[in-house]
N, C-alpha and C. Protein backbone atom coordinates (compact mmCIF):
# COMPACT_ATOMS: atom_id res chain seq x y z
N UNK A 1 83.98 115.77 105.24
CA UNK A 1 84.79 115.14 106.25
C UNK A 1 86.26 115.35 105.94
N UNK A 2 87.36 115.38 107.47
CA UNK A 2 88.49 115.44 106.99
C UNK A 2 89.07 114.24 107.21
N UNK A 3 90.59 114.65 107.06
CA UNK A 3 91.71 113.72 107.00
C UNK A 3 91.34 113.42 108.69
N UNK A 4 91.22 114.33 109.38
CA UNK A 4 91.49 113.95 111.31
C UNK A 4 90.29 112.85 111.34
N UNK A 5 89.25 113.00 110.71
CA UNK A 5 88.23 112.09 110.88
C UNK A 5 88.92 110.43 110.98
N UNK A 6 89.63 110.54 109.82
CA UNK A 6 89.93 109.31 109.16
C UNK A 6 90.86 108.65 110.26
N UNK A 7 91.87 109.48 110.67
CA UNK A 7 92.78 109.27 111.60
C UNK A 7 92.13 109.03 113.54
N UNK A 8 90.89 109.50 113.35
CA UNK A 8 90.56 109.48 114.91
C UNK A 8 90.12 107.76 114.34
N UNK A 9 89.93 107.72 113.51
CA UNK A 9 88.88 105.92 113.47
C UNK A 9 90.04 104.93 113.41
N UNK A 10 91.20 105.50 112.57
CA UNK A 10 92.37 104.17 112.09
C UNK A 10 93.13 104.39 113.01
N UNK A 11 93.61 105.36 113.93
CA UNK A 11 94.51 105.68 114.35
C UNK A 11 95.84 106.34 113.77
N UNK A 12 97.15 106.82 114.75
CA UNK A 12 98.05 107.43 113.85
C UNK A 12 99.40 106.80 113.69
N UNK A 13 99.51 105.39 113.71
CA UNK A 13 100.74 104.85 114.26
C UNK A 13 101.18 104.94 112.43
N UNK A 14 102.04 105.20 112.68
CA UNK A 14 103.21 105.28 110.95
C UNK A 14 104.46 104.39 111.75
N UNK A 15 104.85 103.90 110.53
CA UNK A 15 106.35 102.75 110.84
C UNK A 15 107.64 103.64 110.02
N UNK A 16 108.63 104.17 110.74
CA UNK A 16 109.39 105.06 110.06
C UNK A 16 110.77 104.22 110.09
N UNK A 17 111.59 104.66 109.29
CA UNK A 17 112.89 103.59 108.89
C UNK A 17 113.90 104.67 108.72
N UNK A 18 115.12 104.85 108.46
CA UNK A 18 115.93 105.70 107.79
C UNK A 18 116.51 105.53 106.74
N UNK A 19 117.29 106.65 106.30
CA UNK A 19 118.09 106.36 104.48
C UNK A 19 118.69 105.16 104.53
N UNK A 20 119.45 105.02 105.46
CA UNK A 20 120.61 104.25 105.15
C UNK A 20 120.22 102.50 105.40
N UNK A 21 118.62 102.31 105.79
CA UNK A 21 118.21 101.21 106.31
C UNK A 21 117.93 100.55 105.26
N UNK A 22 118.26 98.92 104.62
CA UNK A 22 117.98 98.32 103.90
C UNK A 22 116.81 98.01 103.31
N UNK A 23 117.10 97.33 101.85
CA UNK A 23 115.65 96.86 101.43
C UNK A 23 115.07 95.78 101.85
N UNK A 24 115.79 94.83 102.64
CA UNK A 24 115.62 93.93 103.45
C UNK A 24 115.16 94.08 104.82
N UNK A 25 115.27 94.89 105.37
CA UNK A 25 114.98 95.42 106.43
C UNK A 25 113.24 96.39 106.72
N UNK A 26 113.58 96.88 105.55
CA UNK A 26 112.13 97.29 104.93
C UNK A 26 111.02 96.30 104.73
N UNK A 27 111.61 95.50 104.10
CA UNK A 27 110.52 94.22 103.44
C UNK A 27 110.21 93.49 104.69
N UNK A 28 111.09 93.00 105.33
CA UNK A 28 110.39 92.86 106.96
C UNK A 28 109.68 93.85 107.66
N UNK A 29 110.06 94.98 107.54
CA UNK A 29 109.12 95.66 108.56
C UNK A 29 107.03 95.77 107.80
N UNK A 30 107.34 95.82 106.65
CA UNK A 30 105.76 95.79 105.71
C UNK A 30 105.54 94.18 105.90
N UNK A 31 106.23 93.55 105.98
CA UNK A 31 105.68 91.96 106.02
C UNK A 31 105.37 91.78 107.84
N UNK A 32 105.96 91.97 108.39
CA UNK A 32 105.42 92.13 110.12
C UNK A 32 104.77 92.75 111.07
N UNK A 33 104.93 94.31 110.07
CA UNK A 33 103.30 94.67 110.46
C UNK A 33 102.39 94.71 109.60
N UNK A 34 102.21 93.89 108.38
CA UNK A 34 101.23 93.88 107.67
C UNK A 34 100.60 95.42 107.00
N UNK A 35 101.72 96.26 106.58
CA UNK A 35 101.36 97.65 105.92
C UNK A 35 102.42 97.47 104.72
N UNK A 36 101.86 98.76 103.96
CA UNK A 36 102.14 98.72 102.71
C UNK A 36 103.44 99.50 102.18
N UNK A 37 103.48 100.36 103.08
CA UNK A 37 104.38 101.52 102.99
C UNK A 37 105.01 102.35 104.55
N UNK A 38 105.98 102.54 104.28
CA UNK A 38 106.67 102.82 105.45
C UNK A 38 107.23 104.26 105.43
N UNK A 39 107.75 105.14 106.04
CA UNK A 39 108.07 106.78 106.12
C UNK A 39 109.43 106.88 105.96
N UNK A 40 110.43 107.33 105.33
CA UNK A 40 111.41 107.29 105.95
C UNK A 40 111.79 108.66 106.22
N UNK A 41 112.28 108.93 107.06
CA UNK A 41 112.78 110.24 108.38
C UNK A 41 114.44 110.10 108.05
N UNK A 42 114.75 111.56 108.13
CA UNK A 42 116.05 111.57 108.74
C UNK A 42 116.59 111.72 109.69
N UNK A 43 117.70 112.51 110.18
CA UNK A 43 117.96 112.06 111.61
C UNK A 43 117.48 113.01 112.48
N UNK A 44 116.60 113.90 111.98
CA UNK A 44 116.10 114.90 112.58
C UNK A 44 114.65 114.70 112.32
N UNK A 45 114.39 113.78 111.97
CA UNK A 45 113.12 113.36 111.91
C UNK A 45 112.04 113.71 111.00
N UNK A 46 112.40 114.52 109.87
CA UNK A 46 112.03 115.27 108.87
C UNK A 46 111.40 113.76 107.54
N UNK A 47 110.64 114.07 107.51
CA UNK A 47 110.20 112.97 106.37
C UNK A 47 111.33 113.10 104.87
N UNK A 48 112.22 112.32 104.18
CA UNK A 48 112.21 112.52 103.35
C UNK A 48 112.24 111.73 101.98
N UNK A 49 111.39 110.41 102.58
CA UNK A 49 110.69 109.46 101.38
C UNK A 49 109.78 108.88 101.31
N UNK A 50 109.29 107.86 100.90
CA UNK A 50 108.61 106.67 101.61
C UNK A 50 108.72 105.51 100.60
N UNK A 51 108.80 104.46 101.18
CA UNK A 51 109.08 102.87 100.27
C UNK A 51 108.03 102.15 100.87
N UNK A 52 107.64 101.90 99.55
CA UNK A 52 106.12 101.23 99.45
C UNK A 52 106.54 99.61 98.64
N UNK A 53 105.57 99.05 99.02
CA UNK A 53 106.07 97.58 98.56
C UNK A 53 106.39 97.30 96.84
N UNK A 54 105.67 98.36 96.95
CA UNK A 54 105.98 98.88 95.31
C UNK A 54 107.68 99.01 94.76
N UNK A 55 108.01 99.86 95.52
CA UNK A 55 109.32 100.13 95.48
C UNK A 55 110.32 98.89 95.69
N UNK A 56 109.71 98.29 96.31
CA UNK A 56 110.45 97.17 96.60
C UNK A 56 110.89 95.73 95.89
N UNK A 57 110.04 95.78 95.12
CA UNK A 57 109.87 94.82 93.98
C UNK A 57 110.65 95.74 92.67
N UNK A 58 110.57 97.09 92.17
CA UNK A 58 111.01 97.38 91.80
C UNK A 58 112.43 97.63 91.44
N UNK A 59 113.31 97.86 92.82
CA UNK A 59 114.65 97.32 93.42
C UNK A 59 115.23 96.19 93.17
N UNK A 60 114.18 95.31 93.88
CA UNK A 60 114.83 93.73 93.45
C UNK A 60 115.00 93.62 91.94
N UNK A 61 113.64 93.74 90.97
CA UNK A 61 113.96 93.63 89.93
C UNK A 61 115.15 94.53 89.16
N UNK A 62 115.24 95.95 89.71
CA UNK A 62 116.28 96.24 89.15
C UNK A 62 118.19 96.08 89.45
N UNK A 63 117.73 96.06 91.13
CA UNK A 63 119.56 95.21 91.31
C UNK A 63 119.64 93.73 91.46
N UNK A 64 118.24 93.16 91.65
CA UNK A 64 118.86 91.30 91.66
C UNK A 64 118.67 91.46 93.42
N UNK A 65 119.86 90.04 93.73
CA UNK A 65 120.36 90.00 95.26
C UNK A 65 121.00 91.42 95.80
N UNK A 66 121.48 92.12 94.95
CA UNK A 66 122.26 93.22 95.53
C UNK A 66 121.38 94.00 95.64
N UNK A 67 120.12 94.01 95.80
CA UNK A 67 119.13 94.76 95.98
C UNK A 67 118.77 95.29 97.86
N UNK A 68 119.14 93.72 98.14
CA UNK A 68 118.28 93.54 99.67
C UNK A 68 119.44 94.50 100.17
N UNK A 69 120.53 94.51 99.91
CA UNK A 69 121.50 95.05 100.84
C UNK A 69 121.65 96.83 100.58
N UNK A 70 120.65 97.11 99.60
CA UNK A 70 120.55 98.33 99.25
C UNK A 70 120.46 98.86 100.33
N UNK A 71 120.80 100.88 100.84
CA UNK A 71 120.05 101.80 101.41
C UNK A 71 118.59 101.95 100.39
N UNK A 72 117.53 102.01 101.61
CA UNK A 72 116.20 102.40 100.91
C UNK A 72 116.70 104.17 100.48
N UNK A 73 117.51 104.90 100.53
CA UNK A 73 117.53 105.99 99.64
C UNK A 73 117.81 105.53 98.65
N UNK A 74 117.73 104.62 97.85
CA UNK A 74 118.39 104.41 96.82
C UNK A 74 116.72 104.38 95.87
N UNK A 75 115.94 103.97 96.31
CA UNK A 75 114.72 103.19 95.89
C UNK A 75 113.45 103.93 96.21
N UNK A 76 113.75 104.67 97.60
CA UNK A 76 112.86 105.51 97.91
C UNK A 76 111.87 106.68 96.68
N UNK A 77 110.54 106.98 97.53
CA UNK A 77 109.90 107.13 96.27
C UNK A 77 110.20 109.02 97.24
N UNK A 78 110.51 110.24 96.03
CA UNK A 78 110.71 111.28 96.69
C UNK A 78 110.85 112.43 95.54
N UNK A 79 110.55 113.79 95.76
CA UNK A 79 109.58 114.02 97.54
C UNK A 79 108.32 113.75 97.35
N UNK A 80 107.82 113.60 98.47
CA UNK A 80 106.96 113.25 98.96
C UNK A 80 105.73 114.20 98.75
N UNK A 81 104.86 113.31 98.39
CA UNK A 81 103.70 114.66 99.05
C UNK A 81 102.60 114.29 100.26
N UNK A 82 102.04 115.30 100.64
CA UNK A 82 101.32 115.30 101.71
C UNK A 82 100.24 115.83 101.83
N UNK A 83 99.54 115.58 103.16
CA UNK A 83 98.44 115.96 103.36
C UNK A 83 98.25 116.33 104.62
N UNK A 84 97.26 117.46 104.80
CA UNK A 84 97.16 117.77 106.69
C UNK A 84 96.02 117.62 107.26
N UNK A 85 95.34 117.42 108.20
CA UNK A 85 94.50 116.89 109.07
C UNK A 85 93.00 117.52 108.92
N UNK A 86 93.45 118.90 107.82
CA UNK A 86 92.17 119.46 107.60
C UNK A 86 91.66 119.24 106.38
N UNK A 87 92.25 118.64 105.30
CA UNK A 87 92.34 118.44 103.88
C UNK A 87 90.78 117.49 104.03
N UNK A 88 90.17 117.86 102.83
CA UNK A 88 89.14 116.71 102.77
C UNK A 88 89.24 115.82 102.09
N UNK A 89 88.52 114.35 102.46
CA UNK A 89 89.00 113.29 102.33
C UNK A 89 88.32 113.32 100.38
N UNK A 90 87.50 114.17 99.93
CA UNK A 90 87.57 114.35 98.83
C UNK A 90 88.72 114.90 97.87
N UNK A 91 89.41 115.82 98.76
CA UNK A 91 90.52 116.54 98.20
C UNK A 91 91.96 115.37 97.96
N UNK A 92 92.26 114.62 99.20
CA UNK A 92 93.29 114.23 99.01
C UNK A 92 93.02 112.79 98.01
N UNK A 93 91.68 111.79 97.74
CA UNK A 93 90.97 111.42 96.66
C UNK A 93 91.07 111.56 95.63
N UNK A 94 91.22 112.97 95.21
CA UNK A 94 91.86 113.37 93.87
C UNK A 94 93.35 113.54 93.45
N UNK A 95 94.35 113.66 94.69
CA UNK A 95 95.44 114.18 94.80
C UNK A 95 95.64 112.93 94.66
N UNK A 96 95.73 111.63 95.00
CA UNK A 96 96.29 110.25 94.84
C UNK A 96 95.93 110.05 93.78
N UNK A 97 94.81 109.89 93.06
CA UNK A 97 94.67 109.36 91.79
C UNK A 97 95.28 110.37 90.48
N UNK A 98 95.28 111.62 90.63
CA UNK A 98 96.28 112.47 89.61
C UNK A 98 97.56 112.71 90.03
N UNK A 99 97.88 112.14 91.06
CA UNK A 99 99.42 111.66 91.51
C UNK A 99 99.93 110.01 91.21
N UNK A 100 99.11 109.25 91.38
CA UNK A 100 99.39 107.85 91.21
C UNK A 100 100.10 107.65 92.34
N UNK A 101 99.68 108.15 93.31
CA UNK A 101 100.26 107.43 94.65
C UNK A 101 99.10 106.99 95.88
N UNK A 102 99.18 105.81 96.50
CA UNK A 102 98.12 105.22 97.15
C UNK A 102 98.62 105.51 98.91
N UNK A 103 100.02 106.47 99.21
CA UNK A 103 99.56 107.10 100.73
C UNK A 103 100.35 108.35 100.73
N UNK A 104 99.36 108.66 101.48
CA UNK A 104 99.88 110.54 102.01
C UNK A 104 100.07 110.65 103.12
N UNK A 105 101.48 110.89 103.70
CA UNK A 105 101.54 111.02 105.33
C UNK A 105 100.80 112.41 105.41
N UNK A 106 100.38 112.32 106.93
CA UNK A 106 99.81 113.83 107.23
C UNK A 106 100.56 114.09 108.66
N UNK A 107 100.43 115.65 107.79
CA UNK A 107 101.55 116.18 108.31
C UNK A 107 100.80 118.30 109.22
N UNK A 108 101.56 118.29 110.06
CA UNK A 108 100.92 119.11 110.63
C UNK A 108 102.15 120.18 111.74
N UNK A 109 102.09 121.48 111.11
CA UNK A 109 102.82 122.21 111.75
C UNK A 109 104.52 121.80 111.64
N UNK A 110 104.76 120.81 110.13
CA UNK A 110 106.05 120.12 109.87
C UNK A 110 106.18 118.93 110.82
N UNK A 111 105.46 118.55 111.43
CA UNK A 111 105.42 116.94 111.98
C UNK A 111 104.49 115.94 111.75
N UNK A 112 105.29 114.93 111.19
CA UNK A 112 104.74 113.42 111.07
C UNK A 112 103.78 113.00 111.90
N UNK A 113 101.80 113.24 111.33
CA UNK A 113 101.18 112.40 112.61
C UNK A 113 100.55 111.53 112.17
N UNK A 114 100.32 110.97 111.12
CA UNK A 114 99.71 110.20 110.56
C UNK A 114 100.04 109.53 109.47
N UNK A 115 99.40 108.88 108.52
CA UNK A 115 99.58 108.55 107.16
C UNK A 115 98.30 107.74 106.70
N UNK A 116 97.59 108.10 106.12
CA UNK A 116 96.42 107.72 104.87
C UNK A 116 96.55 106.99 104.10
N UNK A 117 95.91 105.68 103.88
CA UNK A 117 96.26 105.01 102.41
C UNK A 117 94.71 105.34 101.76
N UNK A 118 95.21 105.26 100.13
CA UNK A 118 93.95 105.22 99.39
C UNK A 118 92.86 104.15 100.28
N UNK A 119 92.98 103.18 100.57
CA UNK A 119 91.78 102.50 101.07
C UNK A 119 91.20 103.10 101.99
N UNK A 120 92.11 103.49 103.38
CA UNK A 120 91.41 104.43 103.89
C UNK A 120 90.58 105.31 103.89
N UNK A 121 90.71 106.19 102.48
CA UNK A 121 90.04 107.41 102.10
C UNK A 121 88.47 106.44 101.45
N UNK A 122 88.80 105.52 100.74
CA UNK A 122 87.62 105.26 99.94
C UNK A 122 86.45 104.86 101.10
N UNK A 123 86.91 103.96 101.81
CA UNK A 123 86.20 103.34 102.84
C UNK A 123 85.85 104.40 103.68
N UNK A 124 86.41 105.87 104.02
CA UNK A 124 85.71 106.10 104.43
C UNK A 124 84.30 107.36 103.79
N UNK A 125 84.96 107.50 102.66
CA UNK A 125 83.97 108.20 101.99
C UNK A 125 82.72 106.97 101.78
N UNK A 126 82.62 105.98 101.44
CA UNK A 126 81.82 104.54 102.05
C UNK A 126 80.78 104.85 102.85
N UNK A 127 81.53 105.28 104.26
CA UNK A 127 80.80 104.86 105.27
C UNK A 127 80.00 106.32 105.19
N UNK A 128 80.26 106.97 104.52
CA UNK A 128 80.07 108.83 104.44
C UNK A 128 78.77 108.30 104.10
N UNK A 129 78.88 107.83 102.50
CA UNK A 129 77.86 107.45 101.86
C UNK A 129 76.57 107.18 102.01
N UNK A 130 76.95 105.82 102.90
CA UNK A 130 75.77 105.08 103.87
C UNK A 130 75.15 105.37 104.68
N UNK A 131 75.74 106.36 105.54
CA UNK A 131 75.12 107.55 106.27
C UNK A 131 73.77 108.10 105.76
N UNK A 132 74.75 108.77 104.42
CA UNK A 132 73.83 110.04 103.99
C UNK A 132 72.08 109.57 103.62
N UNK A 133 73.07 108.22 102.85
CA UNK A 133 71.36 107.15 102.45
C UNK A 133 70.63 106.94 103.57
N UNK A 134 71.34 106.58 104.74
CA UNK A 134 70.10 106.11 105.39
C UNK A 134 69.33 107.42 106.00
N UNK A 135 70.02 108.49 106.31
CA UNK A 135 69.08 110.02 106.30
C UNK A 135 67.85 109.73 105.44
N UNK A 136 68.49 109.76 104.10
CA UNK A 136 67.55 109.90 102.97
C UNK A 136 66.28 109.01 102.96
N UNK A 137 66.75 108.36 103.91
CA UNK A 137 65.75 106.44 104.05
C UNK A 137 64.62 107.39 104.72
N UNK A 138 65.18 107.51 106.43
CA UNK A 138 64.71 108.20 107.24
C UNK A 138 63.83 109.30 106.82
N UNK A 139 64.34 110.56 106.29
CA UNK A 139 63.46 111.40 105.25
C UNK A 139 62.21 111.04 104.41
N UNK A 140 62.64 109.83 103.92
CA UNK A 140 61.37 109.39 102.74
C UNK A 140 60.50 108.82 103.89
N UNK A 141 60.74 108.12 104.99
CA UNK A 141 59.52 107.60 105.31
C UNK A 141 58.92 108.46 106.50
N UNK A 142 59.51 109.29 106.84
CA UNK A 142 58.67 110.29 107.74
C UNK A 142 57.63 111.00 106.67
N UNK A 143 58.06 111.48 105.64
CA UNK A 143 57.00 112.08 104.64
C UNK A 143 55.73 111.56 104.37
């Protein structure tokens, strides 16, 4: 299975911010839509970070109050890596865990259409799973 799989079931909405947009501003946008990590674009729309709540705690702890008023370039996690719509959800599985990063925007023909979090991928290799067993169910008792 691929990445498009994953994306036809979750959908492709990504929350994108820019450099110069705060860490405060950030931390609201992951606290109001309830996501973890956000894209940030430049003014041409080119991906060139992403701040994850991770990052964000990290910031605070490292500037204090003068944190919130940061640009997220300051904190941003970069560059980025990615993934494209044909990648398998085994492939990019491995690419997060020997990267230590839990999302991969996907990206296609140099445009932003998606973004993957590790849960995504696991859950749906999951549902892969459960599938395959119940074949196997099916199989054993026709025999």
């Amino acid at each position: 299975m691929s990445v498009s799989s994953i994306l036809k079931s979750k959908g492709s909405a990504v929350f994108t911010v820019r450099p110069d947009h705060t860490l405060a501003y950030v931390a609201t946008i992951l606290s109001t839509k309830n996501v973890g990590v956000v894209v940030v674009c430049d003014a041409k729309g080119q991906v060139v970070g992403l701040v994850s709540e991770r990052d964000i705690v990290r910031g605070i702890a490292s500037y204090g109050k003068e944190g919130h008023d940061m640009p997220v370039r300051s904190i941003m996690s970069s560059p980025v890596l990615a993934c494209s719509p044909t990648d398998t959800v085994k492939h990019i599985l491995q690419v997060m865990t020997e990267s230590r990063v839990r999302h991969l925007p996907v990206m296609e023909h140099g445009d932003l259409i998606g973004i993957v979090s590790i849960g995504d991928a696991v859950n749906h290799r999951l549902m892969e799973s459960q599938e395959e067993m119940g074949v196997l169910r099916d199989f054993a008792v026709i025999r």
